[in-house]
C-alpha atoms as a PDB file:
ATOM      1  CA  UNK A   1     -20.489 -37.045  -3.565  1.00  0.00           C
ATOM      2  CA  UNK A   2     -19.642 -37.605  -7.320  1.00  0.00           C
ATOM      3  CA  UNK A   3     -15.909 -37.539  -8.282  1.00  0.00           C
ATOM      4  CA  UNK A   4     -14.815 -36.615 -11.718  1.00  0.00           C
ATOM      5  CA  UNK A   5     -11.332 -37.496 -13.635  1.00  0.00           C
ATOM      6  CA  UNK A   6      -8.862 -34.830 -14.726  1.00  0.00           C
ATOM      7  CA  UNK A   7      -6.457 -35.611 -17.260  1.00  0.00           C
ATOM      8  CA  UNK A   8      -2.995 -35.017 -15.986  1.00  0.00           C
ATOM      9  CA  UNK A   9       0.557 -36.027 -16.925  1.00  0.00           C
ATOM     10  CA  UNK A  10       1.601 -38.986 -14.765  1.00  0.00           C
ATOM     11  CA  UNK A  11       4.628 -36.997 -13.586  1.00  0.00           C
ATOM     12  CA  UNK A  12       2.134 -34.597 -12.019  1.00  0.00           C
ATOM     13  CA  UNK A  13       0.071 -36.429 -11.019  1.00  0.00           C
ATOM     14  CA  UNK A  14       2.624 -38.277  -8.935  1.00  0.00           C
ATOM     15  CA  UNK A  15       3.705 -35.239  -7.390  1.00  0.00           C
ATOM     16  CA  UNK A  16       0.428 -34.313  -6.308  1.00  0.00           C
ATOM     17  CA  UNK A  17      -0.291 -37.398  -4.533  1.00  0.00           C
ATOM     18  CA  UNK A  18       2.967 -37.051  -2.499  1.00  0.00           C
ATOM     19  CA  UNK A  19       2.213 -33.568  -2.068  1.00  0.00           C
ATOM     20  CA  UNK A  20      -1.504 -34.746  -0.916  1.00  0.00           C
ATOM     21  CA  UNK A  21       0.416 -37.369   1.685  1.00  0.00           C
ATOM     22  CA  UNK A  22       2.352 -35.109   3.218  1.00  0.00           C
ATOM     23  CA  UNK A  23      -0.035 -32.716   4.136  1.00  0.00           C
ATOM     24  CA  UNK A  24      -2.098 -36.083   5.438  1.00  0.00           C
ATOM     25  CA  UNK A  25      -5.256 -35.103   3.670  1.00  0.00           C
ATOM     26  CA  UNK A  26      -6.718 -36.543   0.335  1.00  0.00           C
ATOM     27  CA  UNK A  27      -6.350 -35.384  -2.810  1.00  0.00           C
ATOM     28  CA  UNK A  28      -9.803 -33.653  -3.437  1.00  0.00           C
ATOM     29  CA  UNK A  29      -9.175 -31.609   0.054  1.00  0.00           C
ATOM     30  CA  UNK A  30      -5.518 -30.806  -1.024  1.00  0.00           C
ATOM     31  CA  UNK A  31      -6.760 -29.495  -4.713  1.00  0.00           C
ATOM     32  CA  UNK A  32      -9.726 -27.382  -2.717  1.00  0.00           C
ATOM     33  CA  UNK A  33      -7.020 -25.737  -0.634  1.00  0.00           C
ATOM     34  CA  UNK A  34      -4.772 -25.362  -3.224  1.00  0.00           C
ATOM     35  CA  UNK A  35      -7.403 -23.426  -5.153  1.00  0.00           C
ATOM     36  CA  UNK A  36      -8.497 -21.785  -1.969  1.00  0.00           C
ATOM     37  CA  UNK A  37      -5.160 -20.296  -1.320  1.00  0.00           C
ATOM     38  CA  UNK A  38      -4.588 -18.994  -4.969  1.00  0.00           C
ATOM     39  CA  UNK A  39      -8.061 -17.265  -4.812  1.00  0.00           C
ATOM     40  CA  UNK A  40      -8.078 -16.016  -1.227  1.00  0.00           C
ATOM     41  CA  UNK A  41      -4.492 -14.055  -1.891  1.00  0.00           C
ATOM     42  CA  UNK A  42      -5.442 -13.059  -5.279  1.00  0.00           C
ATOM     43  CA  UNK A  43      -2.128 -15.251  -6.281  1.00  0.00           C
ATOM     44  CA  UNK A  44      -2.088 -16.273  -9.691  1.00  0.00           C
ATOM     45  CA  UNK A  45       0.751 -19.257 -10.606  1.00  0.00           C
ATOM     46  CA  UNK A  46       1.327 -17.900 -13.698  1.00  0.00           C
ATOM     47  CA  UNK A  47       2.978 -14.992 -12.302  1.00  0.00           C
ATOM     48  CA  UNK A  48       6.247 -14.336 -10.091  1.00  0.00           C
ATOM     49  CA  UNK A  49       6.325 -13.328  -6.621  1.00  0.00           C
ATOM     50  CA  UNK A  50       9.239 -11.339  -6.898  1.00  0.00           C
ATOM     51  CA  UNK A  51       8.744  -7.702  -7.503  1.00  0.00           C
ATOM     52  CA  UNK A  52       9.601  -6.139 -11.068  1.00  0.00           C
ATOM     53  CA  UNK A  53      12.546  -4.326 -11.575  1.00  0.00           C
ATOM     54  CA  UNK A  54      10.404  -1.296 -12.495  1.00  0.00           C
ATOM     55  CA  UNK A  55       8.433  -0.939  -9.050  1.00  0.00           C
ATOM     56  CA  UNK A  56      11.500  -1.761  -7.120  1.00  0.00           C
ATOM     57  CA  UNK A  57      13.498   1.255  -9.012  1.00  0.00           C
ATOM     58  CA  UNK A  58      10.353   2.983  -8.231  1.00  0.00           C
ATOM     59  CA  UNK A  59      10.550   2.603  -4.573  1.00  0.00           C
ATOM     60  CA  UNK A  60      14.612   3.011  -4.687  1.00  0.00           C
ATOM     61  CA  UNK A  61      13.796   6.514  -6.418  1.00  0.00           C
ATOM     62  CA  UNK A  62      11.167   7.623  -3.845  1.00  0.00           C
ATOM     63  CA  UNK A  63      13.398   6.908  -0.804  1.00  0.00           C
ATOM     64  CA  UNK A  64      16.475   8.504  -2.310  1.00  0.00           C
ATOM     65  CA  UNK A  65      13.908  11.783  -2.772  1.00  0.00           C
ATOM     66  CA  UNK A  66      13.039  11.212   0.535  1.00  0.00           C
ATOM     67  CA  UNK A  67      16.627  11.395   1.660  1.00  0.00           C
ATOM     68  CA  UNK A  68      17.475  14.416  -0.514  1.00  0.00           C
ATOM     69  CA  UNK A  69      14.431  16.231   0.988  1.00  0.00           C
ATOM     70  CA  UNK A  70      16.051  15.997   4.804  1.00  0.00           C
ATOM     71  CA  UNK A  71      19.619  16.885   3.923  1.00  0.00           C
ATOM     72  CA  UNK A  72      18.093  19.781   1.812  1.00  0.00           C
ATOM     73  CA  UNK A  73      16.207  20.558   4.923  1.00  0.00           C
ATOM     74  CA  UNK A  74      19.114  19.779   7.321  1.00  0.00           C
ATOM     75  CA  UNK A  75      21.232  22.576   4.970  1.00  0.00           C
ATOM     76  CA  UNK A  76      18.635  25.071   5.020  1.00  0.00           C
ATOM     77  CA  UNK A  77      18.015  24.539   8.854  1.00  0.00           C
ATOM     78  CA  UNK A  78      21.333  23.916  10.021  1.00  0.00           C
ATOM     79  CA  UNK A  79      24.339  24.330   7.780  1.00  0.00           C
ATOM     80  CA  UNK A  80      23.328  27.801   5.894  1.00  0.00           C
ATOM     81  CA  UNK A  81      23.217  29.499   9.262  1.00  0.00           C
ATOM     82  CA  UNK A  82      26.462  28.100  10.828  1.00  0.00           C
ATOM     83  CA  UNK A  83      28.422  29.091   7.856  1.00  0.00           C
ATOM     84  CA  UNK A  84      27.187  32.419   7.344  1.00  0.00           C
ATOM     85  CA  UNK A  85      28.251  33.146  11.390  1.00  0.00           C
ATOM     86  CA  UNK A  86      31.670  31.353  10.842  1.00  0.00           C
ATOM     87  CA  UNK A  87      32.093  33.505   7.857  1.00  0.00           C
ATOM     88  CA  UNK A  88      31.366  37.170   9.191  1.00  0.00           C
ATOM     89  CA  UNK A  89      33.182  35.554  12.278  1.00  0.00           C
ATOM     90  CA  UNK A  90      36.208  35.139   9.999  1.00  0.00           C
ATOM     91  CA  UNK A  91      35.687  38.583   8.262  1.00  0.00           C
ATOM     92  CA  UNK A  92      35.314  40.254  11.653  1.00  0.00           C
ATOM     93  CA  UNK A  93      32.190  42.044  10.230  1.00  0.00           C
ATOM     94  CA  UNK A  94      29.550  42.749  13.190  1.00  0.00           C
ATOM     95  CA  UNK A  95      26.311  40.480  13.729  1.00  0.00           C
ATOM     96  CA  UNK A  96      23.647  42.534  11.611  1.00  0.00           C
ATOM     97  CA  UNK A  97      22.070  44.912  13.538  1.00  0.00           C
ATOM     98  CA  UNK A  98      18.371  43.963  13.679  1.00  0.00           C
ATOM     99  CA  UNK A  99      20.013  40.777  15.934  1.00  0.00           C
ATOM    100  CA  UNK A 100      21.459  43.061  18.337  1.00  0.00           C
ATOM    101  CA  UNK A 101      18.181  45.281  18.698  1.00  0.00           C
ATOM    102  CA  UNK A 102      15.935  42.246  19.427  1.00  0.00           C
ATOM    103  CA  UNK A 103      18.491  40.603  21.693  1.00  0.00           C
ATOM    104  CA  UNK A 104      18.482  44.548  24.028  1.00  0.00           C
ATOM    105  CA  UNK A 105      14.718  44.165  23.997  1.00  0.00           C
ATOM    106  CA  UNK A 106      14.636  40.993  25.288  1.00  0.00           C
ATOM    107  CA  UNK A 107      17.417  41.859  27.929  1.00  0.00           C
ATOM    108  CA  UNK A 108      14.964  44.499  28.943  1.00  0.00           C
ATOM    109  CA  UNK A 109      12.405  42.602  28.745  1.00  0.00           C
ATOM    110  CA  UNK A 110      13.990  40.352  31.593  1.00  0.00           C
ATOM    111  CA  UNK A 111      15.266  43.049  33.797  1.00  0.00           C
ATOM    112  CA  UNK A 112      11.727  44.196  34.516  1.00  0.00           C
ATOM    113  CA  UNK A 113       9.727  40.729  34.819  1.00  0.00           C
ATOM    114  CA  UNK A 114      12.794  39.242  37.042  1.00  0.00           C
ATOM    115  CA  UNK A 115      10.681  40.280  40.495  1.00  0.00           C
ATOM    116  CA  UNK A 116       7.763  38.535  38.638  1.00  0.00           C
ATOM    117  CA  UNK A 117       9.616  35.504  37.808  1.00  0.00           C
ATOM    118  CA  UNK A 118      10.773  35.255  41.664  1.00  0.00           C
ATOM    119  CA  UNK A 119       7.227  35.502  42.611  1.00  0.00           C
ATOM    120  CA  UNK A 120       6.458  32.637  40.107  1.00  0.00           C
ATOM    121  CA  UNK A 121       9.035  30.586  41.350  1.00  0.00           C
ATOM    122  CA  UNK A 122       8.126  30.884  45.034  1.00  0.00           C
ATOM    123  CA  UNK A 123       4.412  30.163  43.778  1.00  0.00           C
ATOM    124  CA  UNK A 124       5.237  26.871  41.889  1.00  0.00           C
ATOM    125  CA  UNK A 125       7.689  25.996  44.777  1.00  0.00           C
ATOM    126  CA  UNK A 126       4.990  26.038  47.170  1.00  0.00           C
ATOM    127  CA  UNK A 127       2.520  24.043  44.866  1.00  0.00           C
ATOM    128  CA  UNK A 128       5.261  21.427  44.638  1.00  0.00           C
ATOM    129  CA  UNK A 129       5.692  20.880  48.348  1.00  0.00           C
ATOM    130  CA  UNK A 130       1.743  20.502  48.820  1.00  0.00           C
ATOM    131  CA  UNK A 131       1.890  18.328  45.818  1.00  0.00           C
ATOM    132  CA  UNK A 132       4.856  16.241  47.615  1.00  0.00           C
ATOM    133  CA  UNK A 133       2.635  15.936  50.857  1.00  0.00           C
ATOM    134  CA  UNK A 134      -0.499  14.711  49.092  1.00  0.00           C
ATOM    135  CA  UNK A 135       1.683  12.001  47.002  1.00  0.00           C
ATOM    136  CA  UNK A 136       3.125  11.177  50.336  1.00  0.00           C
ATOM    137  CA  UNK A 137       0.254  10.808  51.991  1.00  0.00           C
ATOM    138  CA  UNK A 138      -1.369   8.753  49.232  1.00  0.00           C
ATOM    139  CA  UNK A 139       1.126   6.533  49.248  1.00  0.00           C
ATOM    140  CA  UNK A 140       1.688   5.501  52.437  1.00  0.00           C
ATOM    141  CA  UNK A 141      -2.455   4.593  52.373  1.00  0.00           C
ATOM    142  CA  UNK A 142      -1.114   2.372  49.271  1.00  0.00           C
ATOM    143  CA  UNK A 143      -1.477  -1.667  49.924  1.00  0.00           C
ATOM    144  CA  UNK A 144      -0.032  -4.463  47.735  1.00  0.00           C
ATOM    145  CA  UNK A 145      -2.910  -7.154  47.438  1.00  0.00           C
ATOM    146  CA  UNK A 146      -2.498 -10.492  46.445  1.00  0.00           C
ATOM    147  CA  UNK A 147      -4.776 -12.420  43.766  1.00  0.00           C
ATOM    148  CA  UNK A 148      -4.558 -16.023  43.536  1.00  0.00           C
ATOM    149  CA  UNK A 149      -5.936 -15.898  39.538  1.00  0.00           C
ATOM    150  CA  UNK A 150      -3.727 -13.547  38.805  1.00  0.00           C
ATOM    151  CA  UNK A 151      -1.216 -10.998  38.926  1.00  0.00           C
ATOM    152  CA  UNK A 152      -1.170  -8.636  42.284  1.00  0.00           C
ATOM    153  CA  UNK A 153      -2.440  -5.064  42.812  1.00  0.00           C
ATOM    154  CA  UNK A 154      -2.444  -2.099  44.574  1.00  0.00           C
ATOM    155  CA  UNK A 155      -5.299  -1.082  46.918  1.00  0.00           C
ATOM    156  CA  UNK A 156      -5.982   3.018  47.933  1.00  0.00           C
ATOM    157  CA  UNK A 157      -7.346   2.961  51.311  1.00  0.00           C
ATOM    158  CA  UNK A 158      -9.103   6.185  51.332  1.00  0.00           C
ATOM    159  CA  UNK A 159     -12.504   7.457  51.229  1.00  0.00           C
ATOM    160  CA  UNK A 160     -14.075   7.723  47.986  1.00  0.00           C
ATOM    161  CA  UNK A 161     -14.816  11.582  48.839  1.00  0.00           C
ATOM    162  CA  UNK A 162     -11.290  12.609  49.872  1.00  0.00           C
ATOM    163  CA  UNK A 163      -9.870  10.883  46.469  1.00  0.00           C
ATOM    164  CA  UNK A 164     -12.813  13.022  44.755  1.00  0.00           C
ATOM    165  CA  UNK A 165     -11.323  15.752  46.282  1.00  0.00           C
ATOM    166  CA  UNK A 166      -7.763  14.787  45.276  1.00  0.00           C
ATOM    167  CA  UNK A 167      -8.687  15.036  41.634  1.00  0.00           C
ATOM    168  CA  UNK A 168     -10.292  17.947  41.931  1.00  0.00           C
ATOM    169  CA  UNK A 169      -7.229  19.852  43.305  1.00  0.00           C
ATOM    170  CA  UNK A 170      -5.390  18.292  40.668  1.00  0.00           C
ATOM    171  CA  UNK A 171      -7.262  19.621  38.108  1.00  0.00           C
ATOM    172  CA  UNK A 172      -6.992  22.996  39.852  1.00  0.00           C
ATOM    173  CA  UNK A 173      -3.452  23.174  40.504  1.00  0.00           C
ATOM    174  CA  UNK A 174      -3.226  22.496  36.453  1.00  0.00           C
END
């Protein structure tokens, strides 16, 4: 291995061996890393870390757009309607009347598909008691294992067929 001499103030040079000392590696393997570092983090030591006033105000402005574009959207969504239904509230003018024909179709709407809805819910009740049974059932063929390397687990003690079949009325039922 050759070594070569660099031509350094003494000052520095003094720095870098204490530098070098307390990183308990010699001064060729501190320089390497040094350089390393710089290259590896495209770092340059002529340059400041700390961000420019220009692409800080840059990021400042795009968050405060960001902020104006959800209260815009919170106004258009939320406040505009509010305060127009305060307002004819506080006129006593009527709702519009488009409103109050959709809202007598959809009344109507429910007055005929209420036996339907009964039916539904007597259907879905009934799915959710056999679903109750099965999850019963599986879990009381549930057993807690213990494993010496490592945390426990659980253990189904079924046949492989009849939890075959389980998923498959699962999938059905969905």
């Amino acid at each position: 291995m050759s070594k070569s001499r660099l031509q350094l103030k003494a000052s520095t040079a003094k720095r870098f061996r204490e530098f070098s000392k307390k990183n308990n590696s010699d001064q060729s393997e501190s320089l390497d890393l040094v350089l390393d570092f710089f290259e590896k983090n495209n770092l340059s030591p002529f340059e400041t870390l700390v961000p420019s006033k220009v692409s800080l105000e840059l990021l400042i402005k795009k968050r405060i757009d960001a902020v104006i574009a959800i209260l815009k959207n919170i106004e258009k969504t939320q406040t505009k309607p509010s305060l127009l239904m305060l307002e004819l509230l506080m006129e006593g003018r009527a709702v519009p009347k488009l409103e109050v024909a959709k809202k007598e179709k959809v009344s109507a709407s429910n007055k005929k598909s209420l036996a339907q809805l009964e039916l539904e819910i007597s259907r879905l009740e009934e799915v959710l008691k056999a679903t109750k049974r099965d999850l019963e059932y599986l879990l009381q063929n549930v057993e807690i294992k213990s494993n010496a390397f490592g945390p426990d687990y659980l253990k189904l003690n079924i046949p492989r067929t009849e939890f075959e079949q389980f998923k498959v009325a699962i999938k059905q039922k969905n």
